[in-house]
Every structure is written in structure tokens, then in C-alpha cells.
N, C-alpha and C. Protein backbone atom coordinates (compact mmCIF):
# COMPACT_ATOMS: atom_id res chain seq x y z
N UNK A 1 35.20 -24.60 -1.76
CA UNK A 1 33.85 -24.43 -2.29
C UNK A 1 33.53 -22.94 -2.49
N UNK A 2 33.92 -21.89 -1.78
CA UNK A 2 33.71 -20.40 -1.37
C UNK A 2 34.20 -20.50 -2.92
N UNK A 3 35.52 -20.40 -3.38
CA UNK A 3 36.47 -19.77 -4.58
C UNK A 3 35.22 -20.69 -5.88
N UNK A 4 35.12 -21.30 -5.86
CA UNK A 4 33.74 -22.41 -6.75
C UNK A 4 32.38 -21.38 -6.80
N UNK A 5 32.31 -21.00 -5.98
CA UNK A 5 30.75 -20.33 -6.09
C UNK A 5 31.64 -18.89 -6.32
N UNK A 6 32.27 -18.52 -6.47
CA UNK A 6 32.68 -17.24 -6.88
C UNK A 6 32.65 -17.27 -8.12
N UNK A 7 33.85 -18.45 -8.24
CA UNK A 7 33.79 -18.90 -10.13
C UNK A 7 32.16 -18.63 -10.62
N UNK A 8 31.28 -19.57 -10.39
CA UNK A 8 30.41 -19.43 -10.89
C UNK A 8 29.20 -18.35 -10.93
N UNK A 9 29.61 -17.36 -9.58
CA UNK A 9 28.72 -15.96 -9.80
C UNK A 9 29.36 -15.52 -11.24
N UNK A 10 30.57 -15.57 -11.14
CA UNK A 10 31.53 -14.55 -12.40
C UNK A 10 30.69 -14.95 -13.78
N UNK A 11 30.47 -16.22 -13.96
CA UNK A 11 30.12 -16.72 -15.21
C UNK A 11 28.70 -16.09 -15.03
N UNK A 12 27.52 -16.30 -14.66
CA UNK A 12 26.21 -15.90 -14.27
C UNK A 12 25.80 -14.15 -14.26
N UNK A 13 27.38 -13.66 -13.75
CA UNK A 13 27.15 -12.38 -14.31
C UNK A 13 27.51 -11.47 -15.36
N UNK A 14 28.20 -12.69 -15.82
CA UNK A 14 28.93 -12.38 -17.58
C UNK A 14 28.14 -12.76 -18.55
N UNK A 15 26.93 -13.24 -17.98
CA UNK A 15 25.85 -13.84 -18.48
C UNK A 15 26.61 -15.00 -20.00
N UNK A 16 27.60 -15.76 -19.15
CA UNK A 16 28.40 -16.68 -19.88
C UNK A 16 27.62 -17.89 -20.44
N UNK A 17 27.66 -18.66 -21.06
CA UNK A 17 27.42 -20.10 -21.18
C UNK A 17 28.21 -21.11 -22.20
N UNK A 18 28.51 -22.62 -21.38
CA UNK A 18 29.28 -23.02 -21.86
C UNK A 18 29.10 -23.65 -23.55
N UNK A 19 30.18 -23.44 -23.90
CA UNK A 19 30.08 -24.63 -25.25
C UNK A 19 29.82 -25.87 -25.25
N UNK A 20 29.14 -26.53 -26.12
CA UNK A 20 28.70 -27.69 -26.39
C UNK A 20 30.09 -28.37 -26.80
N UNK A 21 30.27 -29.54 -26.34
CA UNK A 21 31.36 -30.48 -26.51
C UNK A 21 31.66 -31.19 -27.45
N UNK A 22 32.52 -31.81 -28.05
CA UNK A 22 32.42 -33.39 -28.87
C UNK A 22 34.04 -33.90 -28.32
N UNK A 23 34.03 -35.12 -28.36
CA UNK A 23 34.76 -35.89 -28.03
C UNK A 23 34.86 -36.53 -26.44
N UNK A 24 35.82 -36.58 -25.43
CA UNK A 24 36.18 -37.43 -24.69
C UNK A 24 35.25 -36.46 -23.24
N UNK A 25 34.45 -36.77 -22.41
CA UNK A 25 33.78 -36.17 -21.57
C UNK A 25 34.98 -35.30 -20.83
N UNK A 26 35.92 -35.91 -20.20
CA UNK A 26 37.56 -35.87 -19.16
C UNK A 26 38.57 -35.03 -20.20
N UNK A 27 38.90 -34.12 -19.72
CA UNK A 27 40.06 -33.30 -19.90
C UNK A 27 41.48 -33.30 -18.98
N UNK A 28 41.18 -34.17 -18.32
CA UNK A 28 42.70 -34.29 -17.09
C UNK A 28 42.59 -35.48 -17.09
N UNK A 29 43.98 -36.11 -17.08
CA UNK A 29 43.97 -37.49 -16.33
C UNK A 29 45.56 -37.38 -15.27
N UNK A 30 45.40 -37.97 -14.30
CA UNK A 30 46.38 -38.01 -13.37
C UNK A 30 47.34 -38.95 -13.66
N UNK A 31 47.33 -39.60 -14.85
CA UNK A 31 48.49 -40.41 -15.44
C UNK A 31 48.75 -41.77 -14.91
N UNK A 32 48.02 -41.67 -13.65
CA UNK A 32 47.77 -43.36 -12.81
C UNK A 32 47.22 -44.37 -13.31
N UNK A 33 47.41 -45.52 -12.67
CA UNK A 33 46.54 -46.81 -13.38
C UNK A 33 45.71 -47.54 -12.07
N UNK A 34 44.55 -48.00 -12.64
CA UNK A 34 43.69 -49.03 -12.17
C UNK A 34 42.99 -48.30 -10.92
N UNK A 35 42.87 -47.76 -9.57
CA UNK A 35 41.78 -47.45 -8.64
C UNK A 35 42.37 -46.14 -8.32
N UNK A 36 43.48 -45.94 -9.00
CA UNK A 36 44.13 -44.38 -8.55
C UNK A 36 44.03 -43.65 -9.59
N UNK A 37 43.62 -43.87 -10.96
CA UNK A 37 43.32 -43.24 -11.93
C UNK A 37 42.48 -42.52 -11.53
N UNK A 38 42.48 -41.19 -12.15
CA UNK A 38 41.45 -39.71 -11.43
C UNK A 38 41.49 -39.28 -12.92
N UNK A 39 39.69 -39.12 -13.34
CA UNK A 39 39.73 -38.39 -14.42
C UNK A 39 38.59 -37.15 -14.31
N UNK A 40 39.39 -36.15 -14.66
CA UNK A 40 38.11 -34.87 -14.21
C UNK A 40 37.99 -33.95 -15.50
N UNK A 41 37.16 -33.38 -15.66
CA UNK A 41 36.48 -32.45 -16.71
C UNK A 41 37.15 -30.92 -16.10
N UNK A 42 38.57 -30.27 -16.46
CA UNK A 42 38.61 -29.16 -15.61
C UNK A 42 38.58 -28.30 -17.03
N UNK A 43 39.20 -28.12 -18.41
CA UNK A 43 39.19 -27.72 -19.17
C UNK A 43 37.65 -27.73 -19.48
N UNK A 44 37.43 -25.37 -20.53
CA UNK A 44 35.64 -25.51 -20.48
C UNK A 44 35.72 -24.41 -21.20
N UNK A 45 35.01 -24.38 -22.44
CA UNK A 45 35.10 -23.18 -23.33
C UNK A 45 33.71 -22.26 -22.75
N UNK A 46 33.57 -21.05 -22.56
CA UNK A 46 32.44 -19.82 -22.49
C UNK A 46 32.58 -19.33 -23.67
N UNK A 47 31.23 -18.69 -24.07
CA UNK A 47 30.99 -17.55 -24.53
C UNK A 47 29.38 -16.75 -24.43
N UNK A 48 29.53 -15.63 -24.69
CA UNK A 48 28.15 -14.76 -24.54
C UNK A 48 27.48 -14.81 -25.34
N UNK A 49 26.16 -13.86 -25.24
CA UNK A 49 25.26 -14.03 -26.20
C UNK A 49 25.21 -13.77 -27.46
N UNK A 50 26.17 -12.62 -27.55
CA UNK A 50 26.32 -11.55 -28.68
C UNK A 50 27.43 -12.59 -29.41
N UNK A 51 28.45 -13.26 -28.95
CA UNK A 51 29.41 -13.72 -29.35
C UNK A 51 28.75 -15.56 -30.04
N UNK A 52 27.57 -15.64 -29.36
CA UNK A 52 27.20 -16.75 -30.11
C UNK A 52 25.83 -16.28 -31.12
N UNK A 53 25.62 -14.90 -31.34
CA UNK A 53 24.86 -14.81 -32.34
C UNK A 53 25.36 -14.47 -33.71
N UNK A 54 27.21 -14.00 -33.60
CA UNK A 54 27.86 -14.05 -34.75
C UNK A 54 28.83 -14.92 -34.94
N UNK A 55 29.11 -15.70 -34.21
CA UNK A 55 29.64 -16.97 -34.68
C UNK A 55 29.25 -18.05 -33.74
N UNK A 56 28.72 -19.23 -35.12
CA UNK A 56 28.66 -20.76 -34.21
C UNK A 56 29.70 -21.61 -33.86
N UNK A 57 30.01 -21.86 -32.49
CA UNK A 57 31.25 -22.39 -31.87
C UNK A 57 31.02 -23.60 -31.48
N UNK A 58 31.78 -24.60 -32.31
CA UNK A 58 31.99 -25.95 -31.64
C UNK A 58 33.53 -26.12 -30.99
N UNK A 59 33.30 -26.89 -29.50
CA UNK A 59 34.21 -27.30 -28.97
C UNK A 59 34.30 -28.38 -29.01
N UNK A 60 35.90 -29.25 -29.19
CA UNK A 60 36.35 -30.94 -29.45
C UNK A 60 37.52 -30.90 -28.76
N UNK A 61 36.85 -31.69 -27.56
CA UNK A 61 37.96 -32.15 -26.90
C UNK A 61 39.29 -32.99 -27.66
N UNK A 62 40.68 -32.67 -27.96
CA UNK A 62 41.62 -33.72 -28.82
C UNK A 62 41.94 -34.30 -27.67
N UNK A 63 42.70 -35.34 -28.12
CA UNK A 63 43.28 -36.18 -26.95
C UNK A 63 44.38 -35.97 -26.78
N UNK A 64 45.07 -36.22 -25.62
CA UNK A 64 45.84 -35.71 -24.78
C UNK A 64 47.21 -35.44 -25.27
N UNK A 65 47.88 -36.39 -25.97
CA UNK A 65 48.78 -36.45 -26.37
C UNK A 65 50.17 -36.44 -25.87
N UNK A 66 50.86 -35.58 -25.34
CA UNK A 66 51.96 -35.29 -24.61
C UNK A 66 51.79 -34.50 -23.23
N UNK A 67 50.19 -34.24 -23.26
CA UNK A 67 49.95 -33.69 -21.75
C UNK A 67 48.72 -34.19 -21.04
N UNK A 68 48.51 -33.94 -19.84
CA UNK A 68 47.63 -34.65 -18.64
C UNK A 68 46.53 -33.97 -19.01
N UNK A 69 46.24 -32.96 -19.90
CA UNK A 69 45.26 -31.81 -20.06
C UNK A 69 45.05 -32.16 -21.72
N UNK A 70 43.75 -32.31 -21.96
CA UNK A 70 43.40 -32.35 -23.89
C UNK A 70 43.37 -30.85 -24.04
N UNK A 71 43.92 -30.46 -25.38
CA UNK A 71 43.45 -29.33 -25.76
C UNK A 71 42.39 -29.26 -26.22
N UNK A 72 41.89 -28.50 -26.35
CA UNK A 72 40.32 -27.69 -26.83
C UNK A 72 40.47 -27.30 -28.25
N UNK A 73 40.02 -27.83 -29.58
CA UNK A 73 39.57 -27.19 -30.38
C UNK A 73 38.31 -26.40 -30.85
N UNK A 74 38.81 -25.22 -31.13
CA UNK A 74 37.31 -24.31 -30.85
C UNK A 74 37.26 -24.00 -32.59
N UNK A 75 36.17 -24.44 -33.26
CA UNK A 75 35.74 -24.33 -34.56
C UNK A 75 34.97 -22.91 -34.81
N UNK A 76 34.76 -21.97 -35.50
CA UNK A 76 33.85 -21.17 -35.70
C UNK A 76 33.50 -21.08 -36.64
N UNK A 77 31.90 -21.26 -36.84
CA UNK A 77 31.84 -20.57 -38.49
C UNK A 77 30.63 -19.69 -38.22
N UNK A 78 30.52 -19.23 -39.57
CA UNK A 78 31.16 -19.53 -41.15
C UNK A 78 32.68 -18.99 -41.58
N UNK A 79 32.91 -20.19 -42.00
CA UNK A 79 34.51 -20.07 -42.42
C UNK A 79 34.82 -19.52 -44.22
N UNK A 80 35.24 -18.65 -44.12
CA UNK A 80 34.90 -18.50 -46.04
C UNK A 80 36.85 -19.21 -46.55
N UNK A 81 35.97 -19.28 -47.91
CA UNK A 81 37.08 -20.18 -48.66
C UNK A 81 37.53 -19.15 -49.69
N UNK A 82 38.83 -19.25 -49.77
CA UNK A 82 40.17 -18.31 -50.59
C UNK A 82 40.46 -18.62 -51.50
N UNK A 83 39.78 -19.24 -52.43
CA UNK A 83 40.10 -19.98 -53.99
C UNK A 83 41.08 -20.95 -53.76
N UNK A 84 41.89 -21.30 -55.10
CA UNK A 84 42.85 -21.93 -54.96
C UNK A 84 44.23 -22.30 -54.05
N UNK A 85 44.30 -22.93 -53.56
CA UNK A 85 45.37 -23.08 -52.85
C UNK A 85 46.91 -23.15 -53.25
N UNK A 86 47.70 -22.05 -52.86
CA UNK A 86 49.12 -21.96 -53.03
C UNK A 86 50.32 -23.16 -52.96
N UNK A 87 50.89 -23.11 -53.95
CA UNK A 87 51.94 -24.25 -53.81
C UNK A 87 52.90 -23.81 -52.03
N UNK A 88 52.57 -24.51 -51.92
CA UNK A 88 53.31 -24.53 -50.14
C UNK A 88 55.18 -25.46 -50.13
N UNK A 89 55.86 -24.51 -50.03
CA UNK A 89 57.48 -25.57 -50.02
C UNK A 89 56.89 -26.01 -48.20
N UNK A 90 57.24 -27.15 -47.87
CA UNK A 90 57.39 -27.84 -46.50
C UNK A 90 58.23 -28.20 -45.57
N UNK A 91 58.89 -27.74 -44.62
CA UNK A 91 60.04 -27.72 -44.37
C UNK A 91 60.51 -29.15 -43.72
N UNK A 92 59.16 -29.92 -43.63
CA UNK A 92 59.55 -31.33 -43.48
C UNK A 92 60.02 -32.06 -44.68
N UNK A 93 59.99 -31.83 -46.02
CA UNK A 93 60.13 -32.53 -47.04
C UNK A 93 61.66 -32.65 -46.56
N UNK A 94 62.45 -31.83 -46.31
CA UNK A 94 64.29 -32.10 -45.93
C UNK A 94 64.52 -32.82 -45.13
N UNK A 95 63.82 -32.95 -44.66
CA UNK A 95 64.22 -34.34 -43.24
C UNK A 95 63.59 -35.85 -44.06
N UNK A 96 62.90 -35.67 -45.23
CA UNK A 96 63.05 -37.23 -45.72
C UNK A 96 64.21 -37.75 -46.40
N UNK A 97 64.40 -38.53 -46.27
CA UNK A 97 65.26 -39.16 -46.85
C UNK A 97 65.36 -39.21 -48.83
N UNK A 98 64.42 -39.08 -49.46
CA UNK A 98 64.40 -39.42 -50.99
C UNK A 98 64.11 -37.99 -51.22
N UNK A 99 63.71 -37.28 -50.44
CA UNK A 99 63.55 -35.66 -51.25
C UNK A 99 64.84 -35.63 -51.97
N UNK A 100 65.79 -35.42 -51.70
CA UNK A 100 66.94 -34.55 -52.37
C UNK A 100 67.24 -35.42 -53.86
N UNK A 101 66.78 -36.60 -54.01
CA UNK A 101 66.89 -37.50 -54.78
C UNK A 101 65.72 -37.23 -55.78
N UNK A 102 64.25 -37.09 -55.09
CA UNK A 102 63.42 -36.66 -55.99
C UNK A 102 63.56 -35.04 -57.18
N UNK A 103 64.23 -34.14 -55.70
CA UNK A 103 64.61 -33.00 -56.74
C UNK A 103 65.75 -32.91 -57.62
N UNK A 104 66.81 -33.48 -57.41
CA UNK A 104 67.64 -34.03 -58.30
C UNK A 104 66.94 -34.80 -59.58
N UNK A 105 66.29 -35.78 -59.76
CA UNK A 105 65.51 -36.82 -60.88
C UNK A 105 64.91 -35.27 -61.85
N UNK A 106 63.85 -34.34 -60.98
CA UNK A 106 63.20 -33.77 -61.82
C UNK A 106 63.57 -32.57 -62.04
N UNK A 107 65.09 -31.69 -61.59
CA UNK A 107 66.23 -30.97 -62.31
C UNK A 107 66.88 -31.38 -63.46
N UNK A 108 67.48 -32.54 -63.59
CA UNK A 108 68.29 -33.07 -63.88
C UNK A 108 67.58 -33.22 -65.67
N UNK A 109 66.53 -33.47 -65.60
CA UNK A 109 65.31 -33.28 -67.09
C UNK A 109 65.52 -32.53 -67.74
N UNK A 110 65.98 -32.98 -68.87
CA UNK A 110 66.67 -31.68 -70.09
C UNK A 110 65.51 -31.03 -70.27
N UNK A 111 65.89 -29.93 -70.67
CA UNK A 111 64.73 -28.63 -71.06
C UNK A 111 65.59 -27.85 -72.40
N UNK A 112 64.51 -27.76 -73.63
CA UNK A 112 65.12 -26.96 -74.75
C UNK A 112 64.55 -25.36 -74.68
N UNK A 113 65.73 -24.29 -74.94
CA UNK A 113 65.21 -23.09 -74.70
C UNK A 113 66.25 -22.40 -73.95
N UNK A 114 66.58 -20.87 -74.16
CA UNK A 114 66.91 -20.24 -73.52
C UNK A 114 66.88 -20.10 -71.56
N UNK A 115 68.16 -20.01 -71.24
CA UNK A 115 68.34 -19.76 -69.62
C UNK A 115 67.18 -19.93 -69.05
N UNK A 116 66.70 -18.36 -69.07
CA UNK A 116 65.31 -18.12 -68.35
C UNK A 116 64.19 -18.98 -68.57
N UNK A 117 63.94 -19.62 -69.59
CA UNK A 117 62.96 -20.34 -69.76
C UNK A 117 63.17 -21.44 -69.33
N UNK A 118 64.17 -22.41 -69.49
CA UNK A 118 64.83 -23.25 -68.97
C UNK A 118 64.59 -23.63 -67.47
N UNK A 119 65.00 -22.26 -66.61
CA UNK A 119 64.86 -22.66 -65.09
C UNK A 119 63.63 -22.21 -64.74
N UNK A 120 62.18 -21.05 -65.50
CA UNK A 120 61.26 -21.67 -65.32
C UNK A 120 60.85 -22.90 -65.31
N UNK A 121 60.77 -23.11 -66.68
CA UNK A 121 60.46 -24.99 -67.09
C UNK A 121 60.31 -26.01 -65.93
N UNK A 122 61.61 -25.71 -65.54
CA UNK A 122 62.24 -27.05 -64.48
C UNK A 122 61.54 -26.65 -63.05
N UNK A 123 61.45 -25.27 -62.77
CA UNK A 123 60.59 -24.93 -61.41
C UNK A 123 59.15 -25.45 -61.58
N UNK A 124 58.52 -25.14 -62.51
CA UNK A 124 57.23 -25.32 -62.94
C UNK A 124 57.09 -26.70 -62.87
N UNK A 125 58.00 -27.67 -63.45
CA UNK A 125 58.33 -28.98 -63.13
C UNK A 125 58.16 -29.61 -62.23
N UNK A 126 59.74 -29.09 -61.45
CA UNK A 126 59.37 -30.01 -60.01
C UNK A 126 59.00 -28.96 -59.06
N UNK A 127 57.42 -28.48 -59.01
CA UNK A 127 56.37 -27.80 -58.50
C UNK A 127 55.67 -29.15 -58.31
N UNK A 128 55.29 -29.58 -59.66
CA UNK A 128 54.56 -30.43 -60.11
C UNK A 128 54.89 -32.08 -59.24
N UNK A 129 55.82 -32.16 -59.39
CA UNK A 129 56.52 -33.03 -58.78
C UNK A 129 56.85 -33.22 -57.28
N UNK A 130 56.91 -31.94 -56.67
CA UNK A 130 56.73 -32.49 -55.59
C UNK A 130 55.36 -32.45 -54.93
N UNK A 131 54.33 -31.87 -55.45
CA UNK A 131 52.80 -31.84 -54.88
C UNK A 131 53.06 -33.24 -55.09
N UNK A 132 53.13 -33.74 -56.38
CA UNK A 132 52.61 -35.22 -56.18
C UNK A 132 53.47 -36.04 -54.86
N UNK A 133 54.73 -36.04 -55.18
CA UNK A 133 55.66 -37.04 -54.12
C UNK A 133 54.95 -36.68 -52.47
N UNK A 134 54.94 -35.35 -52.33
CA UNK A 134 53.79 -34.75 -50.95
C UNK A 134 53.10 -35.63 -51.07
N UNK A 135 51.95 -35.89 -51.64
CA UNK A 135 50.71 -36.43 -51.44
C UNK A 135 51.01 -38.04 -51.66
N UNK A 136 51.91 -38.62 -52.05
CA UNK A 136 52.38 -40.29 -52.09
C UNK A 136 52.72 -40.63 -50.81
N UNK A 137 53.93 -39.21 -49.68
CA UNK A 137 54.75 -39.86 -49.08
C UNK A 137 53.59 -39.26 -47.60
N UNK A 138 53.64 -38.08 -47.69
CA UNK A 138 52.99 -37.43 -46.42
C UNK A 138 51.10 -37.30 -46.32
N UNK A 139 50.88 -37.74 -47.87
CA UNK A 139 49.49 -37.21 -47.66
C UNK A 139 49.04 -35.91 -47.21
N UNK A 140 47.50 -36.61 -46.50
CA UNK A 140 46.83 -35.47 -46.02
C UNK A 140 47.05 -35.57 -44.13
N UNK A 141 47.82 -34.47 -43.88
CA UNK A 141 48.81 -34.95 -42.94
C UNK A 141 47.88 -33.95 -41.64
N UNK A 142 46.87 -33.19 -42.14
CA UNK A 142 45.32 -32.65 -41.18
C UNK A 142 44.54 -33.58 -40.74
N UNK A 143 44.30 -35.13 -41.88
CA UNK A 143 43.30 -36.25 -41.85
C UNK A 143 43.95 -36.95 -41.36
N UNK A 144 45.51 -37.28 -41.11
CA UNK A 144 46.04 -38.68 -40.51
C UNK A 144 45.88 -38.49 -39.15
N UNK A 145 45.99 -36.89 -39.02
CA UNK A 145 46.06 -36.26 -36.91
C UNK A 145 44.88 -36.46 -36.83
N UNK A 146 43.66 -36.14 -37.55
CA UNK A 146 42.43 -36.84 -37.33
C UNK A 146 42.14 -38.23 -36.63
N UNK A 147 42.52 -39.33 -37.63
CA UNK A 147 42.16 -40.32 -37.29
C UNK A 147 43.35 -40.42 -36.09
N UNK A 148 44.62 -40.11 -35.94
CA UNK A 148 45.29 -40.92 -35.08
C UNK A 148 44.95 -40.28 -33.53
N UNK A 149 43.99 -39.40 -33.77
CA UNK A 149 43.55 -38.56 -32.63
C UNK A 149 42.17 -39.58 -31.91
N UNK A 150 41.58 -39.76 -32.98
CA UNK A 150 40.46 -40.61 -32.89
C UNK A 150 41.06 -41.64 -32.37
N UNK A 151 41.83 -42.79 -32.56
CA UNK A 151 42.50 -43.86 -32.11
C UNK A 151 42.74 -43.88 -30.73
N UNK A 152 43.63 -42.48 -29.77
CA UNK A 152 44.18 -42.22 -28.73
C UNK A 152 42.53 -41.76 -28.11
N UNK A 153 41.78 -41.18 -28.86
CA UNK A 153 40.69 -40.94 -28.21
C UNK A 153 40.00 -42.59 -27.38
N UNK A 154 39.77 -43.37 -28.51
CA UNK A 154 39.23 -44.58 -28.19
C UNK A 154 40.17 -45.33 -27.20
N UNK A 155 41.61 -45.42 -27.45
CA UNK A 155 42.23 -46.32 -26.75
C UNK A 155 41.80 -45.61 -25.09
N UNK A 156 42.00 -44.50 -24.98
CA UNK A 156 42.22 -43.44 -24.18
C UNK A 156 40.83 -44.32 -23.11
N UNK A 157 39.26 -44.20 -24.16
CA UNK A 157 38.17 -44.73 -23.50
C UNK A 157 38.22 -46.03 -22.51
N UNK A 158 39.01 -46.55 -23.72
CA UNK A 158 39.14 -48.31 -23.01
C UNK A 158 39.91 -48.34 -21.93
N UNK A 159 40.85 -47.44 -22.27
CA UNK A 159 41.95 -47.10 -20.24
C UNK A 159 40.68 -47.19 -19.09
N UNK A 160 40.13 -45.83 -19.60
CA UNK A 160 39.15 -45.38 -18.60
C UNK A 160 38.37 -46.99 -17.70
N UNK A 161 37.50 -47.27 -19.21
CA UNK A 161 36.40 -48.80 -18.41
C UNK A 161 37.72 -49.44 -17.69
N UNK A 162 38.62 -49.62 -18.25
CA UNK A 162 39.73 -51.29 -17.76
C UNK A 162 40.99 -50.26 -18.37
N UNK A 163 41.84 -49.78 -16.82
CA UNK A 163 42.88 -48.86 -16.78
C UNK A 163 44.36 -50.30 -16.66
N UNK A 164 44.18 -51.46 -17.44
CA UNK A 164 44.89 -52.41 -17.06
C UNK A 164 46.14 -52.01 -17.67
N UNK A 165 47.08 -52.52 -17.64
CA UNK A 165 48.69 -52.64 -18.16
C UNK A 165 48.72 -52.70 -19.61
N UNK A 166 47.84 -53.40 -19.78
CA UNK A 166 47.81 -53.57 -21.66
C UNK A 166 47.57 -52.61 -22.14
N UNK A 167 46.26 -52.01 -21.75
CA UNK A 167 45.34 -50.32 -21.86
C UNK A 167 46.95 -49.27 -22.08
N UNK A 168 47.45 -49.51 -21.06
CA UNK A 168 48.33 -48.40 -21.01
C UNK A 168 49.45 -48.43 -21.91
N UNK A 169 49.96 -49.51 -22.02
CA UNK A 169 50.73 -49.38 -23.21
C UNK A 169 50.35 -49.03 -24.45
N UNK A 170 49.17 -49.64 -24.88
CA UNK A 170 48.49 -49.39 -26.19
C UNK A 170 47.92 -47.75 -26.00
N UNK A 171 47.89 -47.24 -24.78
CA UNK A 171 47.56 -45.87 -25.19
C UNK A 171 48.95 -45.26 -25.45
N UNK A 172 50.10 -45.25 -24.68
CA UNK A 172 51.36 -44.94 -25.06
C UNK A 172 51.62 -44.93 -26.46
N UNK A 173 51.65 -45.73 -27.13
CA UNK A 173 51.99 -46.59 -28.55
C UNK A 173 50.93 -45.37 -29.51
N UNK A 174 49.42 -44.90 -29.10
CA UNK A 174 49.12 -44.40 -29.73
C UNK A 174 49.67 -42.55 -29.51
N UNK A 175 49.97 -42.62 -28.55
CA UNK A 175 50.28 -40.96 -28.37
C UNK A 175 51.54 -41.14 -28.97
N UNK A 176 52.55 -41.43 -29.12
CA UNK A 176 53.91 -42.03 -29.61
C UNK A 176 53.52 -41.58 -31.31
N UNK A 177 52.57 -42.32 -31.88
CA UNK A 177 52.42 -41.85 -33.16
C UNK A 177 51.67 -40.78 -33.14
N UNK A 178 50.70 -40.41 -32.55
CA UNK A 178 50.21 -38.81 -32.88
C UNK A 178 51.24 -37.83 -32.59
N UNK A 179 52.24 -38.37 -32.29
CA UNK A 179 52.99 -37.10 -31.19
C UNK A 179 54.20 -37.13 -32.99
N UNK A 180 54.47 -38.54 -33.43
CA UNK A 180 55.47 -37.97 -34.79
C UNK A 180 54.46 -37.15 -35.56
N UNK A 181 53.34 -37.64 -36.03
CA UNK A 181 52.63 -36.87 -37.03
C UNK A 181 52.65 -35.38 -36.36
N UNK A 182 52.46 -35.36 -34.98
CA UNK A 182 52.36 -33.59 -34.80
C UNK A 182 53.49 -32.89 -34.89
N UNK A 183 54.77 -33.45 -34.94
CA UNK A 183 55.77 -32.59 -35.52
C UNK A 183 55.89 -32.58 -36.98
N UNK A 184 55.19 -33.57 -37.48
CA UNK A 184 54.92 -33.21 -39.09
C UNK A 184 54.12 -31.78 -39.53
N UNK A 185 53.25 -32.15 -38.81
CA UNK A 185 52.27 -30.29 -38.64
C UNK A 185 53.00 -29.38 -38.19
N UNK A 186 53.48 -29.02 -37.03
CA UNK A 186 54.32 -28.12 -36.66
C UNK A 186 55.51 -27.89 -37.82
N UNK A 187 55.96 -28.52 -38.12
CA UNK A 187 57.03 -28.62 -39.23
C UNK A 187 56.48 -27.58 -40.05
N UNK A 188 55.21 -28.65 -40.67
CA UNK A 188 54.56 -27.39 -41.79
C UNK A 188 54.08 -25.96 -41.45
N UNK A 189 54.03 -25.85 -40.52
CA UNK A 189 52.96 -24.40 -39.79
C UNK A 189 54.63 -23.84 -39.86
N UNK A 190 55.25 -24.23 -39.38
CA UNK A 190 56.87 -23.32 -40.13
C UNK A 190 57.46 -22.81 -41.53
């Protein structure tokens, strides 16, 4: 309790205060089931006064995913926007299976014209071509961690009321798929 009230002089004289939350109240779970399940709030964003009069900070608890601890997403705005967005190569597109097949189909497209123009043409091409196949095969791969976050969030809830056997598998099953989509992200952030 002594090291607790220390904690909290520190904050009181940093003249700290916490962020406002969204999502799951519990940031730890002890990984147990049914009367031994322990869920505690230990994860907690601060900031000061000055620091919340130039930027507004939302905190969202994500769900847990591969650890006993949710991470914290901390939002700030105002966020300004950079015009158009850059054709992005993905370094997950090589690990599908039909990429090499798709860029083959839209190489392979005769083009009339000199060299140089030629292997513009065909870049400019399958540019074109693979934004689209992106957006058929992977989508919007920010909005799927969304919802599949939301899912593990909810299943996550229903553990909590009724921590039964079923609960737990079906939360497994959902961290299982947030956990492929997050190496889809990581992929891309490479």
C-alpha cells in the first residue's frame, strides 16, 4: 500500500490525469478459467495540462491478443491529411499464392512502342493491377483488425460474465484470427 500511495503522490504532483478510456474496462487477465479467473485494470494512460491543451487524446483499450496485457491505443488529434496516397508494393503480396501469377497475366500484355515506353506501360499497368487484386484479396486490412478486434473484445466480455470451456475456446479461435491478420499488418509496416 506504502509503494501505491507513493505512486499516486507522483501523479498529484505531476499534476497528471488520466485518459478517458474506450473499450474493455480490464487490461490483465490471468489466463484462468471459471472462480480463478483474475481480471484487473493495471495498464493507464497520463497526461498534463499543457499536453491536453494541444492535443486531444483518446485511449482504446485493443484486446489482448497474444498477451495477458491489452495494448493501449493512444489517438491524438488533430491529425492532418497528406493528399493522395502512394502506391505502396506489400511485402505480404509474395507469400500469396496467385500473386506471381497475377504479375505474370499483366506483364505478359503486349505493349506497342519503343523499350522505354514499353516497360513504363506495363509498370503503370500492373500498378493498376495490383491495387485492384490488393483490395479483392486483402482489402482494408486496418478495418478487418478493427472488427476482428471488436469480436475478441466481445467474446473476451462473455469469458468474463460465464468464463466456461466454450467461452474459452471461442475466445482462442478469435485471437487465432486477429493474431493472422496482425502479421498481415506487420508484414505491411515492413
Amino acid at each position: 500500500m506504502r509503494k501505491s500511495r507513493e505512486f499516486q503522490q507522483c501523479i498529484d504532483e505531476a499534476e497528471l490525469r488520466e485518459v478517458t478510456l474506450y473499450g474493455s474496462v480490464f487490461t490483465w487477465w490471468n489466463g484462468r478459467n471459471g472462480e480463478q479467473a483474475i481480471w484487473k485494470r493495471l495498464d493507464r494512460c497520463f497526461v498534463n495540462e499543457q499536453w491536453e491543451t494541444e492535443l486531444q487524446t483518446h485511449v482504446q483499450h485493443l484486446s489482448k491478443g497474444t498477451s495477458d496485457h491489452s495494448p493501449l491505443l493512444i489517438k491524438l488529434e488533430p491529425q492532418r491529411r497528406l493528399g493522395r496516397k502512394p502506391f505502396t508494393f506489400l511485402n505480404v503480396w509474395c507469400d500469396h499464392e496467385k500473386f506471381m501469377g497475377v504479375v505474370k497475366r499483366s506483364w505478359e500484355e503486349g505493349v506497342d512502342g519503343n523499350a522505354m515506353y514499353t516497360f513504363m506501360t506495363k509498370l503503370k499497368r500492373l500498378r493498376a493491377v495490383l491495387k485492384r487484386w490488393n483490395w479483392e484479396v486483402f482489402g482494408d486490412i486496418f478495418a478487418k483488425i478493427k472488427k476482428l478486434e471488436g469480436m475478441v473484445r466481445e467474446v473476451e466480455c462473455e469469458m468474463q460474465d460465464c468464463p466456461s470451456e466454450e467461452n474459452v475456446i471461442k475466445y482462442r479461435k478469435a485471437q487465432a484470427e486477429l493474431q493472422k491478420q496482425i502479421v498481415i499488418e506487420e508484414k505491411y509496416w515492413q
